[in-house]
C-alpha atoms as a PDB file:
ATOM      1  CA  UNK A   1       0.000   0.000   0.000  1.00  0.00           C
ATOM      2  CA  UNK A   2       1.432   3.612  -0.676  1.00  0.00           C
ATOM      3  CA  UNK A   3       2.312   5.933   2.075  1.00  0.00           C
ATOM      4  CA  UNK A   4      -0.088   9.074   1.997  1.00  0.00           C
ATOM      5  CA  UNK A   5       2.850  10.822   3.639  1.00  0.00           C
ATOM      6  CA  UNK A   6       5.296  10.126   0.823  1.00  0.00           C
ATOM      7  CA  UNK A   7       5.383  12.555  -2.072  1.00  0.00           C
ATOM      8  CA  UNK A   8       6.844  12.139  -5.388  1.00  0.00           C
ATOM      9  CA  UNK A   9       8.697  14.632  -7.270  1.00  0.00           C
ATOM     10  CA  UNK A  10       9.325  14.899 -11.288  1.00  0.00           C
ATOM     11  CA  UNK A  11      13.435  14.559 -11.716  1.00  0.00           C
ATOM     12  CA  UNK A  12      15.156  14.156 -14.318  1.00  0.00           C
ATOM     13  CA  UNK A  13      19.321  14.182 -15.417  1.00  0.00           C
ATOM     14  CA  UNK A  14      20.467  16.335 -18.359  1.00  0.00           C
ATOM     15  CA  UNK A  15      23.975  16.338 -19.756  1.00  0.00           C
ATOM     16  CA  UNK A  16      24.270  19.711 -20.656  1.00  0.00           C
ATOM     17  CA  UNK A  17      26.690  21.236 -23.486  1.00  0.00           C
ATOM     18  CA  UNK A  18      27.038  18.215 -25.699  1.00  0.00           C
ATOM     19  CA  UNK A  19      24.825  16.036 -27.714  1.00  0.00           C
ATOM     20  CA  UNK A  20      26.248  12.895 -26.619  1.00  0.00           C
ATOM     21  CA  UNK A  21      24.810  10.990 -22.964  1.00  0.00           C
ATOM     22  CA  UNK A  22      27.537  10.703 -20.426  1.00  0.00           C
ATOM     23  CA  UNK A  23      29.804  13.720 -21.705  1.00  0.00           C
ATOM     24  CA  UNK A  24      28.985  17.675 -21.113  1.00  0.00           C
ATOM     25  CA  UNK A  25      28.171  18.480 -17.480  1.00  0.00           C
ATOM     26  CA  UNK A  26      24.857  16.495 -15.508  1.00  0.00           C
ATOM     27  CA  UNK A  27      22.464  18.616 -13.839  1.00  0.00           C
ATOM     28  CA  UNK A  28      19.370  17.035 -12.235  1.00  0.00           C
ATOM     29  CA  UNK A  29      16.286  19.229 -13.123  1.00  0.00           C
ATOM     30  CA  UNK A  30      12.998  18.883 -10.564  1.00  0.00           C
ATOM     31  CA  UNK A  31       9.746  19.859 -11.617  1.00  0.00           C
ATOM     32  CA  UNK A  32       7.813  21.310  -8.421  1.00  0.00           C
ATOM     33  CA  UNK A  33       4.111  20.643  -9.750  1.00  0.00           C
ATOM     34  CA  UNK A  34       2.246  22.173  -7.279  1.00  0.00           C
ATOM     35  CA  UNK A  35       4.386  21.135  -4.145  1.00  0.00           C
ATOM     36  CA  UNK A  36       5.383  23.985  -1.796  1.00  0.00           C
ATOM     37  CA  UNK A  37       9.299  22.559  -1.345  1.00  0.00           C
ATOM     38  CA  UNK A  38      11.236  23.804   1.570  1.00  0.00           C
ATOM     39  CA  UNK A  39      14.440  25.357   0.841  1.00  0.00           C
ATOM     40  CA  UNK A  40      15.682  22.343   3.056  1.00  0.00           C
ATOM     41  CA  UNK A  41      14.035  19.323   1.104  1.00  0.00           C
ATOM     42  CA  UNK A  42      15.816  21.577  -1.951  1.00  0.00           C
ATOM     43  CA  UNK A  43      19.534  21.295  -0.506  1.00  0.00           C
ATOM     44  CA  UNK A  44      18.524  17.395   0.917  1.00  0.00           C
ATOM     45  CA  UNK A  45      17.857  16.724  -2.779  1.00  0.00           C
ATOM     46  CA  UNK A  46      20.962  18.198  -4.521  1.00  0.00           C
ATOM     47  CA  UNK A  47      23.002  17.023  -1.476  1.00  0.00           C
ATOM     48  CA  UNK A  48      21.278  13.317  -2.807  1.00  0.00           C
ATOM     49  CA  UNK A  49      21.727  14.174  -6.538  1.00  0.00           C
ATOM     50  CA  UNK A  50      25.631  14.620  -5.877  1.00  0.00           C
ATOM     51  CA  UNK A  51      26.005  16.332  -9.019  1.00  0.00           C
ATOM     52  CA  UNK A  52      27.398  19.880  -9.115  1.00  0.00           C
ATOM     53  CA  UNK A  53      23.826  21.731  -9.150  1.00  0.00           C
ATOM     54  CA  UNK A  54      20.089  20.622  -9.357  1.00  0.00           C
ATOM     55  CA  UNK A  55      17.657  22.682 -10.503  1.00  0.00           C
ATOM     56  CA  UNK A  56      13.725  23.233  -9.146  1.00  0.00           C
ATOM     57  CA  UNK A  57      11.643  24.939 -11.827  1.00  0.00           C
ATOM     58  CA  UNK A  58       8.218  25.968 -10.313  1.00  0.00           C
ATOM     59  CA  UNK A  59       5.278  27.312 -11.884  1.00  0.00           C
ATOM     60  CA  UNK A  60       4.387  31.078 -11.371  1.00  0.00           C
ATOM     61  CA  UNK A  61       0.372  30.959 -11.781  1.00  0.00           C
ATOM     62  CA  UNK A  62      -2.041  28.756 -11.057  1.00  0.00           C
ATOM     63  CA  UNK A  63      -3.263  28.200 -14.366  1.00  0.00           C
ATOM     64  CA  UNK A  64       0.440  27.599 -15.461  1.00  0.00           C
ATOM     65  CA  UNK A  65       1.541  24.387 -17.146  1.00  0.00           C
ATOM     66  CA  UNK A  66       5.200  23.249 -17.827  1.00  0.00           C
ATOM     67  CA  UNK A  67       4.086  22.255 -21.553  1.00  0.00           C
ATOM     68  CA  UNK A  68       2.716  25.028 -22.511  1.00  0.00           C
ATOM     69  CA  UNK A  69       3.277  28.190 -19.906  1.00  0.00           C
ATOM     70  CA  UNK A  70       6.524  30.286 -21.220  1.00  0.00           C
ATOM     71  CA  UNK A  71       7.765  31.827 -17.792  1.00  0.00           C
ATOM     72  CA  UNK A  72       8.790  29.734 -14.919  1.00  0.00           C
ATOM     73  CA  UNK A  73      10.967  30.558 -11.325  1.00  0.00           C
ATOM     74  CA  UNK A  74      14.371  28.747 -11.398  1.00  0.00           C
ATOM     75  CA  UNK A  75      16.792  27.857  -8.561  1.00  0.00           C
ATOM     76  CA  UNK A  76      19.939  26.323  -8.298  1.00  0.00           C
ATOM     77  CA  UNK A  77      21.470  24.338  -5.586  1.00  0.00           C
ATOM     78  CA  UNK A  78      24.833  22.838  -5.185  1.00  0.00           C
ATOM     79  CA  UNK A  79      25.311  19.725  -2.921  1.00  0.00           C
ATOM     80  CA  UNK A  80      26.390  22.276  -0.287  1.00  0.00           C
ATOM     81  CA  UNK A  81      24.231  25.738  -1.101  1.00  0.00           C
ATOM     82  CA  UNK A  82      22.386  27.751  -3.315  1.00  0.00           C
ATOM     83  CA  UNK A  83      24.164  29.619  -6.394  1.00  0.00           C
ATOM     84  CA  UNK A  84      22.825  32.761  -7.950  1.00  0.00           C
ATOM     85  CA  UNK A  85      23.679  31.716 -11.374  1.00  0.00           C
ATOM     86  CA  UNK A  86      23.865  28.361 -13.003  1.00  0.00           C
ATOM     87  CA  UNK A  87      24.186  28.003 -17.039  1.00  0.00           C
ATOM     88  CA  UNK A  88      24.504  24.395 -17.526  1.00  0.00           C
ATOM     89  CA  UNK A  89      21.635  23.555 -15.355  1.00  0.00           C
ATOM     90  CA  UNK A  90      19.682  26.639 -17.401  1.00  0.00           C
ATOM     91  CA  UNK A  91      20.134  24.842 -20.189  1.00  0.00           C
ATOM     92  CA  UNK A  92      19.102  21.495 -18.853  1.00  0.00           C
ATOM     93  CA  UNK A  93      16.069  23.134 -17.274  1.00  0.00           C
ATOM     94  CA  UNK A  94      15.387  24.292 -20.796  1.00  0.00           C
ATOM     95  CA  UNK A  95      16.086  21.049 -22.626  1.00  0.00           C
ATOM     96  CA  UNK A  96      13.795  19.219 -20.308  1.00  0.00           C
ATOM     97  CA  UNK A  97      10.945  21.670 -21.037  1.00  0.00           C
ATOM     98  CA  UNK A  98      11.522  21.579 -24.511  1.00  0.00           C
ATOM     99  CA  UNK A  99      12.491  18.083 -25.184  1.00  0.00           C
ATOM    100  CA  UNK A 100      10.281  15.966 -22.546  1.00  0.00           C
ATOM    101  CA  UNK A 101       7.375  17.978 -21.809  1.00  0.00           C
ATOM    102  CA  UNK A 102       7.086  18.836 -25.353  1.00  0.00           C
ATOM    103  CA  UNK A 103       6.322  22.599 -24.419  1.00  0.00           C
ATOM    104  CA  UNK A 104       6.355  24.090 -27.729  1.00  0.00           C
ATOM    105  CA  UNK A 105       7.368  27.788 -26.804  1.00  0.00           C
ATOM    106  CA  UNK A 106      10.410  29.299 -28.806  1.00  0.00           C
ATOM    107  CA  UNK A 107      11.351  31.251 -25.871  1.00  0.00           C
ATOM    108  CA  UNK A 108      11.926  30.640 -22.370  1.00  0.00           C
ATOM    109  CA  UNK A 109      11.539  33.165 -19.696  1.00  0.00           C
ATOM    110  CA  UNK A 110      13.006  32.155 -16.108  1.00  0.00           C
ATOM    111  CA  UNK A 111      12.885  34.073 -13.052  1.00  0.00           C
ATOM    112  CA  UNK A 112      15.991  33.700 -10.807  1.00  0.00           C
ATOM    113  CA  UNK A 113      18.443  35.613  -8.616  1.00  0.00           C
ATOM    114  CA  UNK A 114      20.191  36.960 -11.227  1.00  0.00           C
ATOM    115  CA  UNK A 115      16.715  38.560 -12.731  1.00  0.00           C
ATOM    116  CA  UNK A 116      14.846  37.546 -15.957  1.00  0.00           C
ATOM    117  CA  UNK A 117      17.150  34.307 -18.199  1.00  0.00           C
ATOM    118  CA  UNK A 118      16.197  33.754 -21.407  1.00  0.00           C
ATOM    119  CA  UNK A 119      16.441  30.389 -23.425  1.00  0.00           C
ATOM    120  CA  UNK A 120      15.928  30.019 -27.015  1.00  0.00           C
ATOM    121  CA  UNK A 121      15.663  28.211 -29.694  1.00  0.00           C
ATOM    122  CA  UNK A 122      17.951  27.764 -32.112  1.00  0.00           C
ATOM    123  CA  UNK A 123      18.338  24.723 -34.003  1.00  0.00           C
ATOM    124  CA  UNK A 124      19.629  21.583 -32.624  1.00  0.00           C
ATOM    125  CA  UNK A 125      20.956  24.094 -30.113  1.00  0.00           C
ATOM    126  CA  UNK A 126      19.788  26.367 -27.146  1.00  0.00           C
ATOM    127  CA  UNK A 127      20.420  29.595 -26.331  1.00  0.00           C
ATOM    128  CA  UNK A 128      20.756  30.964 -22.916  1.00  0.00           C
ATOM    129  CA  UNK A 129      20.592  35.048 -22.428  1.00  0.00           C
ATOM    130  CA  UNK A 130      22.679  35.388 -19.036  1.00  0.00           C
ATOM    131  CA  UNK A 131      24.267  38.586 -17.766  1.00  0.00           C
ATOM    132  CA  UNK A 132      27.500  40.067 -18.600  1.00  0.00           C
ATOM    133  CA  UNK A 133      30.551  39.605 -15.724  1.00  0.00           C
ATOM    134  CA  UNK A 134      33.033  42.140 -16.631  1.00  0.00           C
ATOM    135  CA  UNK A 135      36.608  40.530 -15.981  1.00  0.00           C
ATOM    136  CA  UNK A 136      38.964  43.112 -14.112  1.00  0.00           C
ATOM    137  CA  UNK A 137      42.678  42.773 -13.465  1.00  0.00           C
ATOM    138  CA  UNK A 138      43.515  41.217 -10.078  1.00  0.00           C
ATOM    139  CA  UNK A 139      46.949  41.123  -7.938  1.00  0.00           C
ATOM    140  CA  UNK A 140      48.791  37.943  -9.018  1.00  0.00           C
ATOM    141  CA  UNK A 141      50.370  37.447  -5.934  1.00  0.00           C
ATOM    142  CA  UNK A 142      47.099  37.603  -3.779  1.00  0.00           C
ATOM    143  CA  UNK A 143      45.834  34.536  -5.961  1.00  0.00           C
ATOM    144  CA  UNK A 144      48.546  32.891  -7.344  1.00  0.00           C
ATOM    145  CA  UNK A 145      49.041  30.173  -4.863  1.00  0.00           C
ATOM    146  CA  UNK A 146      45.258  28.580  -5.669  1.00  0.00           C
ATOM    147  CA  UNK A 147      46.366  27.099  -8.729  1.00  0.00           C
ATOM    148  CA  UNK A 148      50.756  27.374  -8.217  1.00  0.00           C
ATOM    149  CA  UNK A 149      51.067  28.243 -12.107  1.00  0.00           C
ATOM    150  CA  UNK A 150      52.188  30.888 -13.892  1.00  0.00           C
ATOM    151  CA  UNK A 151      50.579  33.548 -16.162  1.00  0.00           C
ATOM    152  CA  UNK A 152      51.854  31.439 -18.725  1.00  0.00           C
ATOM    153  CA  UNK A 153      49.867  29.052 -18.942  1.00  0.00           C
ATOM    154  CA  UNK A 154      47.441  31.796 -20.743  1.00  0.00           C
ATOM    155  CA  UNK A 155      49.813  31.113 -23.677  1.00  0.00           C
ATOM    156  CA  UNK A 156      50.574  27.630 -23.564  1.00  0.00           C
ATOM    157  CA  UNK A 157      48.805  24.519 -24.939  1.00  0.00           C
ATOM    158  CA  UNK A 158      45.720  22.140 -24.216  1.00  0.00           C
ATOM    159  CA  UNK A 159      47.850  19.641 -22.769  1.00  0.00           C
ATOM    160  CA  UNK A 160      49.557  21.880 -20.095  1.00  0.00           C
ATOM    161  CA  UNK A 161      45.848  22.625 -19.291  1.00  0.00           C
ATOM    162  CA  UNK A 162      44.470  19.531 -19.107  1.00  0.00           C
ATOM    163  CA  UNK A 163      47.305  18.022 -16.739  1.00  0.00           C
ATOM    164  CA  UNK A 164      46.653  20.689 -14.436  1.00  0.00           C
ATOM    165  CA  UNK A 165      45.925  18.959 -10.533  1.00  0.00           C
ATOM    166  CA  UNK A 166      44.806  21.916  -8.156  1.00  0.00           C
ATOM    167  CA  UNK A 167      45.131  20.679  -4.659  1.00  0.00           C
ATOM    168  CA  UNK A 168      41.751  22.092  -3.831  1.00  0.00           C
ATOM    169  CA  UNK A 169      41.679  21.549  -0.095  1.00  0.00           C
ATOM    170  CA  UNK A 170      45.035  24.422  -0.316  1.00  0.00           C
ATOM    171  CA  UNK A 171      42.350  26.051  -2.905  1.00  0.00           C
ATOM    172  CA  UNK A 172      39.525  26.340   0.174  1.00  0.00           C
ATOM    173  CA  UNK A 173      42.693  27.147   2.769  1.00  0.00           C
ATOM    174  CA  UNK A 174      44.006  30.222   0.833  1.00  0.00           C
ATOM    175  CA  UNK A 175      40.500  32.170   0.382  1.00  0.00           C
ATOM    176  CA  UNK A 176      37.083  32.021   2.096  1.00  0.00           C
ATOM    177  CA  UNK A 177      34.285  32.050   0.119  1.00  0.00           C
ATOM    178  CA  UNK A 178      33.139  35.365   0.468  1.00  0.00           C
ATOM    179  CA  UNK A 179      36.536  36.671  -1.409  1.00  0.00           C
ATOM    180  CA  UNK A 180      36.629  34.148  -4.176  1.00  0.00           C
ATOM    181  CA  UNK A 181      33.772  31.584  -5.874  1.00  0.00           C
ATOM    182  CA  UNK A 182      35.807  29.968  -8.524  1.00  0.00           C
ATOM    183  CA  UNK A 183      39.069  29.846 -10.127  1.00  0.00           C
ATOM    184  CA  UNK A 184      38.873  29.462 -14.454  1.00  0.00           C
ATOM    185  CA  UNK A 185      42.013  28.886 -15.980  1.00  0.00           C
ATOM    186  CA  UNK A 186      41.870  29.489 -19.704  1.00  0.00           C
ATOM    187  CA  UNK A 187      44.168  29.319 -22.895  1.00  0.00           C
ATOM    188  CA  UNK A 188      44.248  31.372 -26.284  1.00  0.00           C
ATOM    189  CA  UNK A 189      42.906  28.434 -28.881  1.00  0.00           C
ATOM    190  CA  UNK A 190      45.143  27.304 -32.357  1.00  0.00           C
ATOM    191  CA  UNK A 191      45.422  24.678 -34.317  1.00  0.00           C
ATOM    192  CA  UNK A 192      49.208  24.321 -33.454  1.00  0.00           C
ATOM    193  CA  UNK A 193      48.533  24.524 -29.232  1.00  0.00           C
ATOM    194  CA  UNK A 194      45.584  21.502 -30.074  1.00  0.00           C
ATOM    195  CA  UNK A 195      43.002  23.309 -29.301  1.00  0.00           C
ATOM    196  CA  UNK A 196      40.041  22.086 -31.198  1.00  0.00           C
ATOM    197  CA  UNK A 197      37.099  19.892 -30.468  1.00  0.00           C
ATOM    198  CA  UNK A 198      35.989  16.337 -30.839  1.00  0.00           C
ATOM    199  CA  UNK A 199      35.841  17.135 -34.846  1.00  0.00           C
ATOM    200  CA  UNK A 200      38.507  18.998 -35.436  1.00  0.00           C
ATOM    201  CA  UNK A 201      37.325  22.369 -35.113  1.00  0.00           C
ATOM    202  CA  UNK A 202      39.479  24.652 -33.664  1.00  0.00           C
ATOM    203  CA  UNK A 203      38.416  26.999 -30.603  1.00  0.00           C
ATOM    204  CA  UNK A 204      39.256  30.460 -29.857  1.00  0.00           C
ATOM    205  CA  UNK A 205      39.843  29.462 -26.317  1.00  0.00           C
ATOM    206  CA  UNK A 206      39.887  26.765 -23.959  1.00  0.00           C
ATOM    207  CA  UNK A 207      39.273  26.538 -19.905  1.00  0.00           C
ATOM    208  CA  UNK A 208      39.053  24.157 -17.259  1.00  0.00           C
ATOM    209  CA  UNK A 209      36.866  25.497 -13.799  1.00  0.00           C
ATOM    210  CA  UNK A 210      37.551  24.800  -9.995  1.00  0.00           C
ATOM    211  CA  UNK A 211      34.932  25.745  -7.220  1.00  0.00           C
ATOM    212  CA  UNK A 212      35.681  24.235  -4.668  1.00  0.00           C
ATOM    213  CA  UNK A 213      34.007  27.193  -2.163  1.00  0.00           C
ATOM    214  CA  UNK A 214      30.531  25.831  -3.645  1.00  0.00           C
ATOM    215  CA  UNK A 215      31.660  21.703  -3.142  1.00  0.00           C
ATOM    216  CA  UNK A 216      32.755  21.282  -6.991  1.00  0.00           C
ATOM    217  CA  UNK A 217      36.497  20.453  -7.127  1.00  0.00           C
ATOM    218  CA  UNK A 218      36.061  20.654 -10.932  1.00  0.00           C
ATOM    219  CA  UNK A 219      32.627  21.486 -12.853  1.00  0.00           C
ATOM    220  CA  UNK A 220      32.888  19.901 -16.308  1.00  0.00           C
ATOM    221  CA  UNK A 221      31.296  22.578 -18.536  1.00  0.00           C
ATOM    222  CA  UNK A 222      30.530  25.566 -16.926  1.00  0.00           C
ATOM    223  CA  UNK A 223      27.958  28.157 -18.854  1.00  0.00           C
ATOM    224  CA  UNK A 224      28.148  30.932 -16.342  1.00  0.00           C
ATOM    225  CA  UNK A 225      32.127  30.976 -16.402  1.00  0.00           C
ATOM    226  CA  UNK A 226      31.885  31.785 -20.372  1.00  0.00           C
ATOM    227  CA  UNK A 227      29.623  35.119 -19.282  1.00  0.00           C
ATOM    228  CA  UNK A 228      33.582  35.986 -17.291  1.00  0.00           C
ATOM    229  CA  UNK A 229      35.211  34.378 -20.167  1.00  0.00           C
ATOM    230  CA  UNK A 230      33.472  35.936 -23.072  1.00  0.00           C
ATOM    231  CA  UNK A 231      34.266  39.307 -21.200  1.00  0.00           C
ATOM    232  CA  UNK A 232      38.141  38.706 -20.848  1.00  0.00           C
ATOM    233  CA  UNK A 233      38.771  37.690 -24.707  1.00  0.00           C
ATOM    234  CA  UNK A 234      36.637  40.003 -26.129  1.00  0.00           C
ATOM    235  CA  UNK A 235      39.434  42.532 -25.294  1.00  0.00           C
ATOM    236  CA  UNK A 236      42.310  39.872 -25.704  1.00  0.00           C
ATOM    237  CA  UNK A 237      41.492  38.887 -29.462  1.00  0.00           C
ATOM    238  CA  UNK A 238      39.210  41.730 -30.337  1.00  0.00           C
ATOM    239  CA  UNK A 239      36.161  39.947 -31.459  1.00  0.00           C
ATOM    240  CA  UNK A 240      32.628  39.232 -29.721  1.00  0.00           C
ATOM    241  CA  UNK A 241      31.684  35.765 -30.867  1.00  0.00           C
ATOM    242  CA  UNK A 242      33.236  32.967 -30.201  1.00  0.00           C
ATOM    243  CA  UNK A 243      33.477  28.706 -30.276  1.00  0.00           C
ATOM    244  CA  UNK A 244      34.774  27.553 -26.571  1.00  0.00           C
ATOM    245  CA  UNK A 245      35.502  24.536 -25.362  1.00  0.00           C
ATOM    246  CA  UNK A 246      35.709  23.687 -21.694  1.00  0.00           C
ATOM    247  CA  UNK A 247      38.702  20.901 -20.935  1.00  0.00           C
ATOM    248  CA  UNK A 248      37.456  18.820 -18.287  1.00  0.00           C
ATOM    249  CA  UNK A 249      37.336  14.981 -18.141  1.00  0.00           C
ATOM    250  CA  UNK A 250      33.452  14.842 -19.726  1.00  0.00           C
ATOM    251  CA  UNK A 251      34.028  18.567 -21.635  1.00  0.00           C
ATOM    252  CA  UNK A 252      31.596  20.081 -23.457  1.00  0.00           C
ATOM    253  CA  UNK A 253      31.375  22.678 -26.855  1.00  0.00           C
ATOM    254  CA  UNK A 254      29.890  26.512 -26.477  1.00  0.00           C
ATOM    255  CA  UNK A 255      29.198  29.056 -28.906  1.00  0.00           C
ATOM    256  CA  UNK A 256      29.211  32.954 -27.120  1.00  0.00           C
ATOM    257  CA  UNK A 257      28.447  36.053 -28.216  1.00  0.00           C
ATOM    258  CA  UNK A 258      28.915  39.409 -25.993  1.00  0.00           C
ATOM    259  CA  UNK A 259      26.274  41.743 -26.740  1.00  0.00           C
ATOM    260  CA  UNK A 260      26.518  45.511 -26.634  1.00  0.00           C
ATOM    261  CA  UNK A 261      23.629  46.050 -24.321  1.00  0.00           C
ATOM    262  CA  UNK A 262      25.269  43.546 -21.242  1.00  0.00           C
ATOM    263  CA  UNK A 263      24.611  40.407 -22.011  1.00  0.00           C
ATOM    264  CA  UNK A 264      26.262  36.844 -23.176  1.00  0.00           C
ATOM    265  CA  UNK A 265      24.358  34.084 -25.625  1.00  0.00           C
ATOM    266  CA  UNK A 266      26.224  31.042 -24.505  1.00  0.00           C
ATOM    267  CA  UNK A 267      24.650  28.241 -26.266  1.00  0.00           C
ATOM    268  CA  UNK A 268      24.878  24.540 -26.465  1.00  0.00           C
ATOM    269  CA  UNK A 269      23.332  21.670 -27.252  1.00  0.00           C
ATOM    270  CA  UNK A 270      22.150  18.666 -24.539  1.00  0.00           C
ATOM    271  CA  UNK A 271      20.260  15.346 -23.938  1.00  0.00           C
ATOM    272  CA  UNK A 272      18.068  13.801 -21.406  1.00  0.00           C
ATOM    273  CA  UNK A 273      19.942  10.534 -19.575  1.00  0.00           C
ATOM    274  CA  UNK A 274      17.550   9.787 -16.931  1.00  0.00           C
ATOM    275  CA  UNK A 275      14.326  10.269 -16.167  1.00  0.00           C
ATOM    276  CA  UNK A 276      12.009   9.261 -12.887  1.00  0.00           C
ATOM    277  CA  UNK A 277      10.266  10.083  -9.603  1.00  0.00           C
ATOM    278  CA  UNK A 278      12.068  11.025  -6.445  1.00  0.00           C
ATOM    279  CA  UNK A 279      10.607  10.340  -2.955  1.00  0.00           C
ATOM    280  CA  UNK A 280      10.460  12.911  -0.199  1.00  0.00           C
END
């Protein structure tokens, strides 16, 4: 016999930024029907989830439906706390809208902390409208013992990236989290420095992400980073679009384009791996 006292939520896993299951980065993605979910049953989930953030879409109206309304609230929790911005698990939140409730709306409005996020349409991709965050020059001694590299590395190839081994628990040691939220480490892209995707494509930069203040030692494709990113080599190669890879174990493919009026279209593409009910 069923428990009365048991409830049952939506959830579903999304590997967002590639088109391929098990690659990209996971988010899970709840749908809160028309359950009232305490911020504490949120961060029990995404603590459960384990993956680097869940999202909880909820509907704004009554009369809203997730196949068919166009606005929703979205928040994002870490297995540790909640993050005002999230762009992989934006984009999952999106794909699972689009792709398994079928909801046939060309644009996505979501209400979060960081105000109104967009998703769109386009193709066999999505696009995600996220805020601009303006990169400004920092004191390289007062950060660089998180990482123990050089500048250099800005200049040097994909494989001096991807052997990089932060000692994160030195990472948490050096800076609380109210100074610092992440380190990205990034590299000018070429064909010579192999820095191309899966196809041979080559990228105009490459980065790898460590947040280990929010309990991700490395996030594998990180959408919001590319809003920092897409900031920073706008002045280094003097261009606004771009094709990004991010050079973690799973990795993942993003187009970005910095707009004039603030904002950064950081799109990608992503499928649905799992799909179920979780109990509460």
């Amino acid at each position: 016999m069923a428990d009365p006292d048991v409830k049952k939520l939506p959830i579903f896993q999304v590997d967002a930024f590639t088109d391929k299951p098990f690659a990209g980065n996971p988010a899970a993605v709840c749908l809160l029907e028309d359950m009232d979910l305490t911020e504490e049953h949120q961060q029990k989930i995404a603590a459960e989830m384990n993956l680097s953030e869940t999202a909880y879409l909820r509907k704004l109206n009554p009369g809203d439906d997730f196949s068919s309304s166009s606005k929703f609230g979205l928040r994002w929790f870490t297995p540790t706390n909640e993050v005002a911005l999230c762009g992989h698990a934006t984009l999952a939140s999106a794909a699972t809208l689009f792709y398994m409730m079928k909801n046939p709306s060309s644009q996505l409005t979501f209400q979060t902390l960081s105000g109104d996020l967009f998703a769109r349409r386009e193709g066999d991709f999505i696009s995600l409208d996220l805020p601009e965050n303006k990169s400004q020059p920092q004191d390289k001694e007062t950060y660089s013992q998180l990482l123990q590299i050089e500048y250099s590395i800005l200049n040097s190839c994909r494989q001096t990236l991807e052997s990089l081994r932060p000692d994160t628990a030195s990472m948490l040691a050096a800076h609380t989290q109210d100074i610092i939220r992440g380190v990205i480490v990034t590299v000018k892209g070429s064909l010579e420095n192999g820095c191309v995707d899966n196809h041979g494509e080559m990228c105009d930069f490459i980065s790898r992400y460590f947040a280990p203040w929010n309990g991700i030692p490395e996030d594998p494709v990180t959408g919001s980073a590319h809003t920092v990113l897409a900031s920073y080599w706008a002045k280094e190669l003097g261009k606004t679009e771009f094709y990004a890879r991010q050079c973690s174990a799973r990795g993942g493919d993003l187009k970005v384009r910095l707009r004039e009026d603030g904002r950064v279209d950081v799109a990608g593409k992503a499928t649905v791996v799992l799909q179920g009910m979780i109990r509460i």
